[in-house]
C-alpha atoms as a PDB file:
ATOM      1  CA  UNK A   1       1.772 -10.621 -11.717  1.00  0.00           C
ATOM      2  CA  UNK A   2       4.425 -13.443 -11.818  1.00  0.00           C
ATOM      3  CA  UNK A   3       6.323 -14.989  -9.196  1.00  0.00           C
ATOM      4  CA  UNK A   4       9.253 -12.329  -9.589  1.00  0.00           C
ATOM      5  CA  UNK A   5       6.923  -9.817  -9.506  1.00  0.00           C
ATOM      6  CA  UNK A   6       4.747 -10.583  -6.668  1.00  0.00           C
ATOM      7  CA  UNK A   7       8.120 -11.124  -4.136  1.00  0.00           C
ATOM      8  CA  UNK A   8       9.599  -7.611  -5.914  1.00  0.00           C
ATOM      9  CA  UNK A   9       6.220  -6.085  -4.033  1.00  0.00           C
ATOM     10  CA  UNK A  10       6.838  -7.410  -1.114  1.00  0.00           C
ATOM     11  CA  UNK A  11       9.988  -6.570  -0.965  1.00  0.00           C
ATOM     12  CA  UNK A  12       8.580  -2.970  -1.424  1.00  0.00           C
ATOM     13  CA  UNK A  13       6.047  -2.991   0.976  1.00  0.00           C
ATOM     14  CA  UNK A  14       8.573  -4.163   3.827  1.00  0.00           C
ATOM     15  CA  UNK A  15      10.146  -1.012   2.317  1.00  0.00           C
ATOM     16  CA  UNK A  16       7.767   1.126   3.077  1.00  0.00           C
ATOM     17  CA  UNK A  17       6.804  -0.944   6.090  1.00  0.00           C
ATOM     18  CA  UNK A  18      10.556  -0.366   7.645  1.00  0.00           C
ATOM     19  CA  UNK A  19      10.407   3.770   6.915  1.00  0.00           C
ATOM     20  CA  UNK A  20      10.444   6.194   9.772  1.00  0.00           C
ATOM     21  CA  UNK A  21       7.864   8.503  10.527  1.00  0.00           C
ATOM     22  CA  UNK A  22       8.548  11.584   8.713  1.00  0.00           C
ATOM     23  CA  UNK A  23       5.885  14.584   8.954  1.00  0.00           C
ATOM     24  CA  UNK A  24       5.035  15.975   5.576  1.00  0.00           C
ATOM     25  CA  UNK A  25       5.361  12.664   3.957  1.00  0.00           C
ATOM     26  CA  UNK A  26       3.980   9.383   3.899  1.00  0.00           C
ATOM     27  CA  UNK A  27       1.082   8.744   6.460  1.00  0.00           C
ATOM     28  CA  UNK A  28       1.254   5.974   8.951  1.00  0.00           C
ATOM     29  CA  UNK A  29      -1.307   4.783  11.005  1.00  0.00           C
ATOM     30  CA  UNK A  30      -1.221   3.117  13.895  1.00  0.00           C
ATOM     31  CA  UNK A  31      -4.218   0.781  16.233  1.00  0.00           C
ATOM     32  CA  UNK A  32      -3.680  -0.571  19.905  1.00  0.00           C
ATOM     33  CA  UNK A  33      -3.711  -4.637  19.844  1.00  0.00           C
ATOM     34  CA  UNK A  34      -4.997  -5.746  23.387  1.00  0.00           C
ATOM     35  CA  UNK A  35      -5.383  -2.336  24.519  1.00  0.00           C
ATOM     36  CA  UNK A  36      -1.323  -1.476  24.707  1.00  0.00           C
ATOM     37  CA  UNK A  37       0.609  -2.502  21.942  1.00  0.00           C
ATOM     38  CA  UNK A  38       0.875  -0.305  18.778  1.00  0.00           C
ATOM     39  CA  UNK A  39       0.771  -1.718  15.694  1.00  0.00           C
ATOM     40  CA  UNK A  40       1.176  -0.559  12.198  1.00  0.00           C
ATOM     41  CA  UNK A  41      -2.075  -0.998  10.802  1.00  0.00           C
ATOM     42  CA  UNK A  42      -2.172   1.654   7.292  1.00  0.00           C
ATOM     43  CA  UNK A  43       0.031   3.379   4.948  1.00  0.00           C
ATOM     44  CA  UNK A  44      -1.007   6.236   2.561  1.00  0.00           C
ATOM     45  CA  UNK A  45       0.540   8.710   0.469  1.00  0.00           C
ATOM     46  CA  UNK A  46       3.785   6.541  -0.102  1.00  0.00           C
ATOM     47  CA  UNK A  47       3.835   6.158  -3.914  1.00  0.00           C
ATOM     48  CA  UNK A  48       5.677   9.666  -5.020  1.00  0.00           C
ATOM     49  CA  UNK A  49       8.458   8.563  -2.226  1.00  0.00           C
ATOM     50  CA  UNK A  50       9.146   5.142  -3.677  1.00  0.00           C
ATOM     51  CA  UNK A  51      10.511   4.558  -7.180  1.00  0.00           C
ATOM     52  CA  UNK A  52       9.507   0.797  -7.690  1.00  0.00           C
ATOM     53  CA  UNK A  53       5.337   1.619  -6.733  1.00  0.00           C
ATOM     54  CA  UNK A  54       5.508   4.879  -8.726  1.00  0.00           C
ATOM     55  CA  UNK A  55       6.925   3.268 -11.792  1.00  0.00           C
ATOM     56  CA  UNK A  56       4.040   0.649 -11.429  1.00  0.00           C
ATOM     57  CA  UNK A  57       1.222   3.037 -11.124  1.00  0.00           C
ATOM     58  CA  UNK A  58       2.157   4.972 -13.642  1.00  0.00           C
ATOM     59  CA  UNK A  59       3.070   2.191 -16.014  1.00  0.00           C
ATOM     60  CA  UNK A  60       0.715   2.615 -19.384  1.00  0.00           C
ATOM     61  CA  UNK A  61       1.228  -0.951 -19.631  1.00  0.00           C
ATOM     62  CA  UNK A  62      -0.777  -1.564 -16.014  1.00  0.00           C
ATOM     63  CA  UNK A  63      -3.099   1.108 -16.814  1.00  0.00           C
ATOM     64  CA  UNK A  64      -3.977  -0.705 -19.853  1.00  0.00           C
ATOM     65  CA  UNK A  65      -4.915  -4.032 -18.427  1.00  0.00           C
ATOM     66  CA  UNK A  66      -6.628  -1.592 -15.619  1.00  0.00           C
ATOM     67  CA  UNK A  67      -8.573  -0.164 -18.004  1.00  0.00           C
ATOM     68  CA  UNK A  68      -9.511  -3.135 -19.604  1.00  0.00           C
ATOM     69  CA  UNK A  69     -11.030  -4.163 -16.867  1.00  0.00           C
ATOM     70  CA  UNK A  70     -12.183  -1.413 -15.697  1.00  0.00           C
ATOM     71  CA  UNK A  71     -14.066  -0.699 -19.350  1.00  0.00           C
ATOM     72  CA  UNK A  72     -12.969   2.566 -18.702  1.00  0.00           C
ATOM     73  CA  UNK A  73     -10.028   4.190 -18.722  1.00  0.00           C
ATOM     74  CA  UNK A  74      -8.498   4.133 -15.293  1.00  0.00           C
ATOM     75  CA  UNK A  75      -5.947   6.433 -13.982  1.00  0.00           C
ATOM     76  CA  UNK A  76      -3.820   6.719 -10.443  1.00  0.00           C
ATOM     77  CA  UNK A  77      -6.454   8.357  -7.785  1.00  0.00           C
ATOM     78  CA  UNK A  78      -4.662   7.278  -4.204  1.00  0.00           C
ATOM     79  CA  UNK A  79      -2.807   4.927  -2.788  1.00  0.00           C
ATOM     80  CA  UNK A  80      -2.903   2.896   0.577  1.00  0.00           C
ATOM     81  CA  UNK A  81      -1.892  -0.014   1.908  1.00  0.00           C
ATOM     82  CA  UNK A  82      -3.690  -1.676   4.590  1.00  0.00           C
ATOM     83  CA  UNK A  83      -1.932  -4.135   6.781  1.00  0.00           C
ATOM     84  CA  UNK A  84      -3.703  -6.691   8.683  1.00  0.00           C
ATOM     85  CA  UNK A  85      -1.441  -7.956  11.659  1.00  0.00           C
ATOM     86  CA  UNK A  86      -2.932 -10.874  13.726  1.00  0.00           C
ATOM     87  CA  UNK A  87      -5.184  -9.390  16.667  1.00  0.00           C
ATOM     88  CA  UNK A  88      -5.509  -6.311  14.926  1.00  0.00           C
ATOM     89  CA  UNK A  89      -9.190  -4.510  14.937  1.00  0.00           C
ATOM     90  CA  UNK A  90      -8.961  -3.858  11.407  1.00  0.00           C
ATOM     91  CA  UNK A  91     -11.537  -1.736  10.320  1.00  0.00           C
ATOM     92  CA  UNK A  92     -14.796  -4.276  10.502  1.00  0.00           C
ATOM     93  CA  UNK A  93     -16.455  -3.689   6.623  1.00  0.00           C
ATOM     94  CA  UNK A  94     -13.121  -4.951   5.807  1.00  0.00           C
ATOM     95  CA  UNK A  95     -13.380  -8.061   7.589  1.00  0.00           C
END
């Protein structure tokens, strides 16, 4: 990605960051940081509510270089974003 590119995403994941909780769409998850405060700490199920990601994961160009690298052909499976706020637990193999 290019400089453009890389601030357009995070403008969209302070998108998706900033949406309400809404049942029957996207999943948010939350964690307690110092046993009381909730924090956001994951994000699924998003892409089909948000036109920028779901142009991008269904882009053949992106799926091209994917595949490329993949040797394979590779093809949109799920999405998630994990977000690691200072503190946080986390989820330790990640760490």
């Amino acid at each position: 990605f290019n400089e453009r590119e890389v601030n357009e995403l995070r403008l969209w994941i302070e998108e998706v960051i900033d949406w309400p909780i809404v049942t029957g769409k996207w999943l948010k998850y939350f964690e307690l940081l110092n046993n009381q405060d909730k924090v956001l700490s994951r994000i699924e199920h998003f892409v089909e509510f948000h036109p920028g990601f779901k142009r991008l994961v269904h882009d053949k160009d992106f799926l091209s270089i994917l595949s490329d690298f993949l040797g394979e052909p590779a093809l949109f499976f799920k999405e998630k974003l994990n977000l690691k706020t200072p503190g946080a637990k986390g989820y330790t193999p990640h760490q």
